[in-house]
Protein backbone atom coordinates (compact mmCIF):
# COMPACT_ATOMS: atom_id res chain seq x y z
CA UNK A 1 0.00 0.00 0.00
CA UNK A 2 1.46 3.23 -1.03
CA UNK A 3 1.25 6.42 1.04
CA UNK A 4 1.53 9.97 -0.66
CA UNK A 5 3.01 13.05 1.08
CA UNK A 6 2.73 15.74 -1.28
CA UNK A 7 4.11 19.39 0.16
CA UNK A 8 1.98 21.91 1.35
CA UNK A 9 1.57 24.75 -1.07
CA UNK A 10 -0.78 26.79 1.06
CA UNK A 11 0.96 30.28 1.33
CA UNK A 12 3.15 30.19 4.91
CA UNK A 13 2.57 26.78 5.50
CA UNK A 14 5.92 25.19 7.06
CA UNK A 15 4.47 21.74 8.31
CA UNK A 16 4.52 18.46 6.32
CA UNK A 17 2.35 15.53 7.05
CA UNK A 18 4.79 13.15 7.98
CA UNK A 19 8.53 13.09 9.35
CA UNK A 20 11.56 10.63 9.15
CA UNK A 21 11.11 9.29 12.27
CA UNK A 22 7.63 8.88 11.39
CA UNK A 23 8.14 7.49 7.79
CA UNK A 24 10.53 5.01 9.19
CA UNK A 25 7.93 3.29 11.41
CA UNK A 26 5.41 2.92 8.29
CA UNK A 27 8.14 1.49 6.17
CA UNK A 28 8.94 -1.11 8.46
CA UNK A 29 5.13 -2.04 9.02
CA UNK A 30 5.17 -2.64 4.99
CA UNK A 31 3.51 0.64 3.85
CA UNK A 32 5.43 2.01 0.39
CA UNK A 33 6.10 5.86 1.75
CA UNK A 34 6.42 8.47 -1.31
CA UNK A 35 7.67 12.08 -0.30
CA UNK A 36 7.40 14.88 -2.52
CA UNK A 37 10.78 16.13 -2.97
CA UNK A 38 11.46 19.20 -0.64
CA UNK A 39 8.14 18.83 0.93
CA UNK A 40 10.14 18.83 4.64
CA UNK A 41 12.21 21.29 3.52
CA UNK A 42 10.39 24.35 5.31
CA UNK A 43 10.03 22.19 8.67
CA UNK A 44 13.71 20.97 8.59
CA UNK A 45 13.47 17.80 7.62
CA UNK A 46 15.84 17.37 4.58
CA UNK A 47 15.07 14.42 1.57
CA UNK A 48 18.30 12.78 2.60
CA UNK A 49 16.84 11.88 6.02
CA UNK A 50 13.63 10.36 4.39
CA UNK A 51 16.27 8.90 1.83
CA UNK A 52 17.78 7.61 5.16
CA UNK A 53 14.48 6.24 6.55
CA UNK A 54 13.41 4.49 4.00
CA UNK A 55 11.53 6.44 2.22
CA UNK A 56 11.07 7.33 -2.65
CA UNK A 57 11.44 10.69 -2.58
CA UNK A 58 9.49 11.11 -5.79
CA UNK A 59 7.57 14.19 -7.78
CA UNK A 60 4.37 15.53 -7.04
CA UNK A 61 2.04 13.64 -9.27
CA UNK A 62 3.41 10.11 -7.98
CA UNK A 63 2.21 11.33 -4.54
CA UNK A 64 -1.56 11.70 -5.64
CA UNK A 65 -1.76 8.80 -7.36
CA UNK A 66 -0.67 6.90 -3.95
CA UNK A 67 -3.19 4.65 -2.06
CA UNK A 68 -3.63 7.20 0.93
CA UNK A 69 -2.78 10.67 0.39
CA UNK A 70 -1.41 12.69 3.52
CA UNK A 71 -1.39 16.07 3.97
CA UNK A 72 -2.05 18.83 6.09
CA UNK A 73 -4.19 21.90 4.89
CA UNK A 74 -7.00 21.34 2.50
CA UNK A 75 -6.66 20.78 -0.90
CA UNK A 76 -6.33 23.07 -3.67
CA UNK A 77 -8.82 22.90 -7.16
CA UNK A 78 -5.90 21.41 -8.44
CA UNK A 79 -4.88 18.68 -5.79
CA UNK A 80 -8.29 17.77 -5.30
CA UNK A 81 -8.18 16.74 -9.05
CA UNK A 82 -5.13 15.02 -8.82
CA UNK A 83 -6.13 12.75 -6.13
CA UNK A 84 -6.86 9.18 -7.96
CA UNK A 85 -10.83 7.42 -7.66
CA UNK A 86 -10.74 4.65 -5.19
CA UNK A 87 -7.65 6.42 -2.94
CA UNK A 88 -8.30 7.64 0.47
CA UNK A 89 -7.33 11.31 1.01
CA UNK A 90 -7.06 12.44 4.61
CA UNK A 91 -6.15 16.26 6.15
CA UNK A 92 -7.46 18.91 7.93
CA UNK A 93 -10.57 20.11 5.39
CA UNK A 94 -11.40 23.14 7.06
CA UNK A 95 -15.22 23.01 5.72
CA UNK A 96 -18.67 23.53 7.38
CA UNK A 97 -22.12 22.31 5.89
CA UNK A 98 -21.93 21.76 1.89
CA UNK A 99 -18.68 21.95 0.39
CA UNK A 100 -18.73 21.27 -3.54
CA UNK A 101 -14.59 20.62 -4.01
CA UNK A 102 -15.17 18.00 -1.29
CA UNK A 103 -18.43 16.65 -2.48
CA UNK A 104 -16.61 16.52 -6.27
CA UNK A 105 -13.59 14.27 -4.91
CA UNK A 106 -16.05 11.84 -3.18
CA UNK A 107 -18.55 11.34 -6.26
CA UNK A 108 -15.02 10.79 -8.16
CA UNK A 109 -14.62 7.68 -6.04
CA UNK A 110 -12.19 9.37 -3.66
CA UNK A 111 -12.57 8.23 0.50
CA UNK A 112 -12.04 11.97 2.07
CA UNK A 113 -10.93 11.86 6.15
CA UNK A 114 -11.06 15.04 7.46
CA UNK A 115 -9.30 15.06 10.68
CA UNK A 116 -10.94 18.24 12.60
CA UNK A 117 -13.97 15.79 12.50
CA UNK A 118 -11.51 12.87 15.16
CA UNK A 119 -14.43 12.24 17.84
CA UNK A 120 -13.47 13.42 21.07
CA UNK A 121 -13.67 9.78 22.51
CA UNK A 122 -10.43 8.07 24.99
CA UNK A 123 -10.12 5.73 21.67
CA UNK A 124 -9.03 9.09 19.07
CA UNK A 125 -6.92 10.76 21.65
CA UNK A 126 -3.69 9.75 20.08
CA UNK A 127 -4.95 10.72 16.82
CA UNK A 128 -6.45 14.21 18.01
CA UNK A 129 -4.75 16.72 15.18
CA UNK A 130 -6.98 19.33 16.61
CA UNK A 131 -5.78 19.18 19.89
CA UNK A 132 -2.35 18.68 19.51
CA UNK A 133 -2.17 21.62 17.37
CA UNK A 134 -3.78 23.58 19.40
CA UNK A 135 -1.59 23.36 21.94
CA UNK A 136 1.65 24.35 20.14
CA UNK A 137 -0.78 27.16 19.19
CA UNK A 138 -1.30 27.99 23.08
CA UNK A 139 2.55 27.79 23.91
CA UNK A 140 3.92 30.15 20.69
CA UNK A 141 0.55 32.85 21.10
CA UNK A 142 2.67 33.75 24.44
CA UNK A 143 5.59 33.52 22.87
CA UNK A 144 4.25 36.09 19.97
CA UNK A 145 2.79 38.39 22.65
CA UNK A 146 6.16 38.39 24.64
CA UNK A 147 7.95 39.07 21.97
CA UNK A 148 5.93 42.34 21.07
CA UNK A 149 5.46 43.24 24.72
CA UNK A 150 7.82 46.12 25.44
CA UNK A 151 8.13 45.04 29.29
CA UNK A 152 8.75 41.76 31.36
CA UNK A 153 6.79 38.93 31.92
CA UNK A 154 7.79 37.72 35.29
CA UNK A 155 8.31 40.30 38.28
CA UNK A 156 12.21 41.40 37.87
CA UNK A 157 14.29 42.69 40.92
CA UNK A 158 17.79 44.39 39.92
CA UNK A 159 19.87 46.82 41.42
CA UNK A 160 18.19 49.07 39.05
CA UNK A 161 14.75 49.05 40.15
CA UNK A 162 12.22 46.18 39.85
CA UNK A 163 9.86 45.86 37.88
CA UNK A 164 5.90 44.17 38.57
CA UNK A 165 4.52 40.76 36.60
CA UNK A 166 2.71 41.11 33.81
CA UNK A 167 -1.54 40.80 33.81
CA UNK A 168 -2.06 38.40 31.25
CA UNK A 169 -5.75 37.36 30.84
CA UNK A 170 -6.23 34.42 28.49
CA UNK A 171 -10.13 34.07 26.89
CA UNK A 172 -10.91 30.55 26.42
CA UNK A 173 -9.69 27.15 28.49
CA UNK A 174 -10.02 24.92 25.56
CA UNK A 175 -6.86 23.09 24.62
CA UNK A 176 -4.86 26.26 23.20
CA UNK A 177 -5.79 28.24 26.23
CA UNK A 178 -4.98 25.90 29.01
CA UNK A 179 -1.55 25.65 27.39
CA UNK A 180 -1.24 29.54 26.80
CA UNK A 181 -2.20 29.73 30.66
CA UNK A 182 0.87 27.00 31.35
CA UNK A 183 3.45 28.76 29.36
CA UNK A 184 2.43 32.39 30.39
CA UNK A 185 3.35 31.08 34.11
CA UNK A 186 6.48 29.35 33.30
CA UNK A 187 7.34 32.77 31.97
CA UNK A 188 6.27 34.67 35.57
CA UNK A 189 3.40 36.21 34.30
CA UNK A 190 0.56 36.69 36.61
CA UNK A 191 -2.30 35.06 35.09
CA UNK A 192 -6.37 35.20 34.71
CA UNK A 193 -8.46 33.26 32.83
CA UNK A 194 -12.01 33.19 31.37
CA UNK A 195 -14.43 30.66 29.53
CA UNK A 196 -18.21 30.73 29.55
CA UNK A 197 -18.12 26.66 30.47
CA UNK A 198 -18.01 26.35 34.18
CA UNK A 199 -16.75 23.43 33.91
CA UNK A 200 -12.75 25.19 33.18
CA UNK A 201 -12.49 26.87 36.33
CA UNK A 202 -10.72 23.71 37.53
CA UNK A 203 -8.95 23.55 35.05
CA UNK A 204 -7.80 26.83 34.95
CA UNK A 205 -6.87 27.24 38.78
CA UNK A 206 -5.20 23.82 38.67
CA UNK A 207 -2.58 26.01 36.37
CA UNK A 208 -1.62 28.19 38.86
CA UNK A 209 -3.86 31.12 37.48
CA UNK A 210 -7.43 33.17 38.54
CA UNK A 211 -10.92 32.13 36.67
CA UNK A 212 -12.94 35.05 36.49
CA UNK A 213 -16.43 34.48 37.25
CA UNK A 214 -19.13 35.95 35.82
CA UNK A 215 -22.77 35.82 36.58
CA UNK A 216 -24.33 35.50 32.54
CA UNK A 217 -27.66 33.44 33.40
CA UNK A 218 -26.79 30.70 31.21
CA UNK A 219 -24.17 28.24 30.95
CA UNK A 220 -21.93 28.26 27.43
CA UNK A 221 -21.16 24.71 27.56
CA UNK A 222 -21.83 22.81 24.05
CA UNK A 223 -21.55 18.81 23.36
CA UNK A 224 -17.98 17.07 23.22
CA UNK A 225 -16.52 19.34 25.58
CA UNK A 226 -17.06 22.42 23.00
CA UNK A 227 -18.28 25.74 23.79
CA UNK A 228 -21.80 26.57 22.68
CA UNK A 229 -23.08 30.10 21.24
CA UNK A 230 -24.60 32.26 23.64
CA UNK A 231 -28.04 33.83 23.50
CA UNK A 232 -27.39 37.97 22.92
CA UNK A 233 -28.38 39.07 25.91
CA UNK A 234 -25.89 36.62 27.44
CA UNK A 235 -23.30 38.45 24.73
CA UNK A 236 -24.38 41.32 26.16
CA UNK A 237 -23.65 40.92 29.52
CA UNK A 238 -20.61 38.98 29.18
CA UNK A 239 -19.06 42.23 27.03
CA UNK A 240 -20.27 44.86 30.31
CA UNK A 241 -18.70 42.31 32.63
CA UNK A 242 -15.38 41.42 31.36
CA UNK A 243 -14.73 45.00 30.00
CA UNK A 244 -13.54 46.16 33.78
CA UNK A 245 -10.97 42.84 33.84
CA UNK A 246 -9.67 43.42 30.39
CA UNK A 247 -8.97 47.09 30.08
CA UNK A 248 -6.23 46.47 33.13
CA UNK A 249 -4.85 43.50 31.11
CA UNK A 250 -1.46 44.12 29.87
CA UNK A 251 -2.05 41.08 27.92
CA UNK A 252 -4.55 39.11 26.18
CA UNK A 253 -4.56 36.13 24.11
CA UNK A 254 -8.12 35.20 23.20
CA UNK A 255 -8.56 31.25 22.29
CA UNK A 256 -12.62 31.49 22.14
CA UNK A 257 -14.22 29.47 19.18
CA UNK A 258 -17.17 27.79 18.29
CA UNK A 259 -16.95 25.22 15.47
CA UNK A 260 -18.82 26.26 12.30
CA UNK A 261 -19.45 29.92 13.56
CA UNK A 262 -18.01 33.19 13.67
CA UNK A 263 -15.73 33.31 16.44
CA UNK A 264 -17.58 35.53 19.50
CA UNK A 265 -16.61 39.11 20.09
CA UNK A 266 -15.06 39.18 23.51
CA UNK A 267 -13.18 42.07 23.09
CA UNK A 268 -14.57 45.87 21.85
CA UNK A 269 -13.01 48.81 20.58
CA UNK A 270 -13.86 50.36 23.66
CA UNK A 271 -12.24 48.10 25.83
CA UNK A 272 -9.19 48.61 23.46
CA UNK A 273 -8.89 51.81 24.02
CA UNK A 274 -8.82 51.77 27.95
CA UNK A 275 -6.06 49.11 27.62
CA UNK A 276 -2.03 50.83 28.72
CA UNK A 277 -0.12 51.84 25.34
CA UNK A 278 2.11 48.55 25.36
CA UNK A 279 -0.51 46.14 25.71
CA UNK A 280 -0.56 43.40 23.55
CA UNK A 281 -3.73 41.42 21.94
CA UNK A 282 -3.22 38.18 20.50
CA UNK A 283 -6.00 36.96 18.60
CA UNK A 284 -5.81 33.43 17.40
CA UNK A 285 -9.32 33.40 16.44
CA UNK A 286 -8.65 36.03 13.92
CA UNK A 287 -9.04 33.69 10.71
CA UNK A 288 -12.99 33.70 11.58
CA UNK A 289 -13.73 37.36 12.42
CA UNK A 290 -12.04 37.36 15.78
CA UNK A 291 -12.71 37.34 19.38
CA UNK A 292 -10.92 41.30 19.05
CA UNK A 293 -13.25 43.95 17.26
CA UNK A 294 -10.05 45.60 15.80
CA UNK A 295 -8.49 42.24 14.64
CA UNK A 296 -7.14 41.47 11.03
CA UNK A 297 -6.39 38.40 10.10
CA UNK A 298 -2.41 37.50 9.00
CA UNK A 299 -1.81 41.38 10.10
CA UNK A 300 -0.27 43.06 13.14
CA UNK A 301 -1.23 46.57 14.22
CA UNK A 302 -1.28 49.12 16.37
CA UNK A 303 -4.60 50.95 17.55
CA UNK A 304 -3.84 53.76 19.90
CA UNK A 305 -0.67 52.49 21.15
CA UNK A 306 -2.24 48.96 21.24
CA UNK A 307 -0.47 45.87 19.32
CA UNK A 308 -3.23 43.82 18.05
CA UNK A 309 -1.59 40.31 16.62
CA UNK A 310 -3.87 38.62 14.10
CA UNK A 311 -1.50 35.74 12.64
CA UNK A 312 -3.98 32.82 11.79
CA UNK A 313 -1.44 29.74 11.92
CA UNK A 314 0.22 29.50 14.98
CA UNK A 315 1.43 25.95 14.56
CA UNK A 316 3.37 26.36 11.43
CA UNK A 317 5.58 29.16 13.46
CA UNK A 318 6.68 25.77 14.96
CA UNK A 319 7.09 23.47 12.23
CA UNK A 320 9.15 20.89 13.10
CA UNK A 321 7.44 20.00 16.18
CA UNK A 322 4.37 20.49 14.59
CA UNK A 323 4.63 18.53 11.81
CA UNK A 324 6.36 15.43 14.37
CA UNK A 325 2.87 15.67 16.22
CA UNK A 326 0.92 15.37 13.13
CA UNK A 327 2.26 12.83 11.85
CA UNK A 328 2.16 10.89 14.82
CA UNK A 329 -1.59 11.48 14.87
CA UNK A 330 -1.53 9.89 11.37
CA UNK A 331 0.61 6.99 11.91
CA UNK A 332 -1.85 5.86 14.89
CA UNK A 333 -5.05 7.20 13.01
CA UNK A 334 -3.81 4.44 10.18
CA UNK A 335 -3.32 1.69 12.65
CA UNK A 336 -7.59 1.40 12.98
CA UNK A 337 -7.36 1.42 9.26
CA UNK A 338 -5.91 -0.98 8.00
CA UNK A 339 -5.04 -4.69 9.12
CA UNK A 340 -1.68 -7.05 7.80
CA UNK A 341 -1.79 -8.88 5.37
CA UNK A 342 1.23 -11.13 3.92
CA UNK A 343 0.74 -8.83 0.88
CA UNK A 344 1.10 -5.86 3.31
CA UNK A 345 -1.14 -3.52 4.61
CA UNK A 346 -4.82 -3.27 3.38
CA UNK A 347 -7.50 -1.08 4.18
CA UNK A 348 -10.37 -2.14 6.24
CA UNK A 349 -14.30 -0.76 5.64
CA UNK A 350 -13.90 2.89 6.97
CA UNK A 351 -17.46 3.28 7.60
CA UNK A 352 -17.14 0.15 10.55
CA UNK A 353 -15.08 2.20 13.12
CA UNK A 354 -16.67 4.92 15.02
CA UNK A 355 -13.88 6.86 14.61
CA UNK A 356 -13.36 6.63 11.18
CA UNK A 357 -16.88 6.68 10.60
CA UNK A 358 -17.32 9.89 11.81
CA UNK A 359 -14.17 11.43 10.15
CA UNK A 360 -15.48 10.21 6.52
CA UNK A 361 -17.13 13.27 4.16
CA UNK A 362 -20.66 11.39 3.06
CA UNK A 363 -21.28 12.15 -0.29
């Protein structure tokens, strides 16, 4: 069975689906791995080490035609073409409701995974892609808003003077916040925290950092652990409420999504402009309309002495780690997939998992 790893052409994408390491494991379980040549390139990971794993580095058309295609970031018009009928192709597909390129590749004959759809059972926790990038995009956000903050993080005492920790508030205790709440302390910061799920205060004190409470009326906790969307008068409220906590934030990193919907608006221009001039926002909701009022997506600016940071893909500022976590979600997501054979590997009924099941676009 032949696995395709085609690179990533999406613009500022570093990551690549799977790694030598990786590769090396597949090989030796009989799976034929096919690397686009350079496609590791921009995550470190030079040809010669797949060379020296085992691995055809090959062109980009041999890599469609593979049994399973591998990648990371949906597929272009033109990869979605490219991908042979009866193949299984398997990424993150970044689609909600209809989606006609998807829908195209499946009545072609074409098996599409689409790993943001992994149910959040104890079974799919190895093979979470979600979740493990969402935590490297927890741990760099602080690093991002550190880097732009013009003061310390931690309290500093010098002959010089000392200076006071920073107030970092961090929206959202999903999986990218709990980690920016982590790193943020290893760093000295003095931390606060807010989700509309009661469920994360917990969670969040267990960190070492403050939930803020707030009295809304209703509870903002969704199915599979998710957050829900809120009612507007609960919007409402929420906005009046946090607006005292956040203007005296030096820094915020907002985490707050809601899969398949805008992100919520946490944060107003008003509340922006009572912030210090230093503070730092970090969005990472910004791709879909932002938990920030002033937030632009892929941009960084300044509003009144205000650094708002809009970058929209966090992991790939990480790449080699990234991409060693993905593919590690991969390898054990194609374990349930397949079973030996004295042929090799071959592919079991996807639709007879739960897991798989779930992941699979209908058509």
């Amino acid at each position: 069975m032949k696995l395709g790893i085609p690179k990533e052409t999406l613009a500022g994408e570093r990551r690549v689906a799977t790694t030598p390491e990786v590769a090396k494991k597949l090989v030796a379980k009989g799976f034929e791995v096919l690397v686009e040549a350079g496609a590791g390139v921009a995550a470190h990971y030079r040809d010669a080490a797949y060379t020296e794993a085992g691995v055809q580095v090959v062109e980009r058309d041999a890599c469609f035609s593979a049994d399973l295609v591998l990648k990371v970031r949906r597929p272009s018009d033109d990869e979605a073409r490219a991908v042979r009928s009866g193949s299984v192709y398997i990424s993150l597909v970044e689609g909600c409701g209809d989606d006609p390129l998807l829908s195209r590749m499946v009545e072609n004959g074409v098996q599409v995974l689409a790993m943001e759809r992994m149910p959040r059972i104890s079974r799919a926790q190895s093979m979470d892609a979600l979740s493990s990038q969402s935590n490297i995009a927890g741990y760099r956000a602080v690093i991002e808003a550190a880097s732009h903050y013009g003061r310390f993080f931690p309290m500093m005492m010098t002959s010089a003077g000392s200076a006071k920790p920073a107030r970092l508030v961090v929206l959202g205790a999903g999986v990218a916040g709990l980690q920016a709440i982590a790193t943020a302390r290893r760093l000295g910061a003095d931390v606060l925290a807010y989700d509309v799920r009661p469920e994360t205060k917990e969670q969040i004190a267990s960190l070492g950092a403050k939930p803020i409470e707030l009295d809304l009326g209703e509870s903002g906790a969704g199915e599979g652990g998710y957050a829900k969307e809120l009612s507007d008068e609960a919007k409402a409220r929420q906005q009046q409420l946090l607006g005292d906590e956040l203007a005296k934030a030096h820094v915020i990193i907002t985490t707050a999504l809601i899969p398949c919907r805008p992100a919520p608006e946490l944060i107003t221009t008003e509340v922006v402009e009572r912030m210090r001039t230093g503070s730092v926002i970090v969005d990472l909701a910004a791709a879909n309309g932002g938990n920030c009022k002033l937030s632009e997506p892929d941009q960084v600016i300044d509003h009144q002495g205000v650094i708002i940071v809009g970058h929209t893909n966090y992991p790939s500022m990480v790449p080699a780690d990234a991409s060693a976590f993905y593919a590690k979600n991969l390898s054990n997501l194609l374990e349930i997939m397949v079973e030996p054979s004295d042929s090799g590997p071959v592919l079991r009924d996807l639709t007879e998992d739960e897991i798989t099941a779930a992941m699979l676009i209908a058509r």
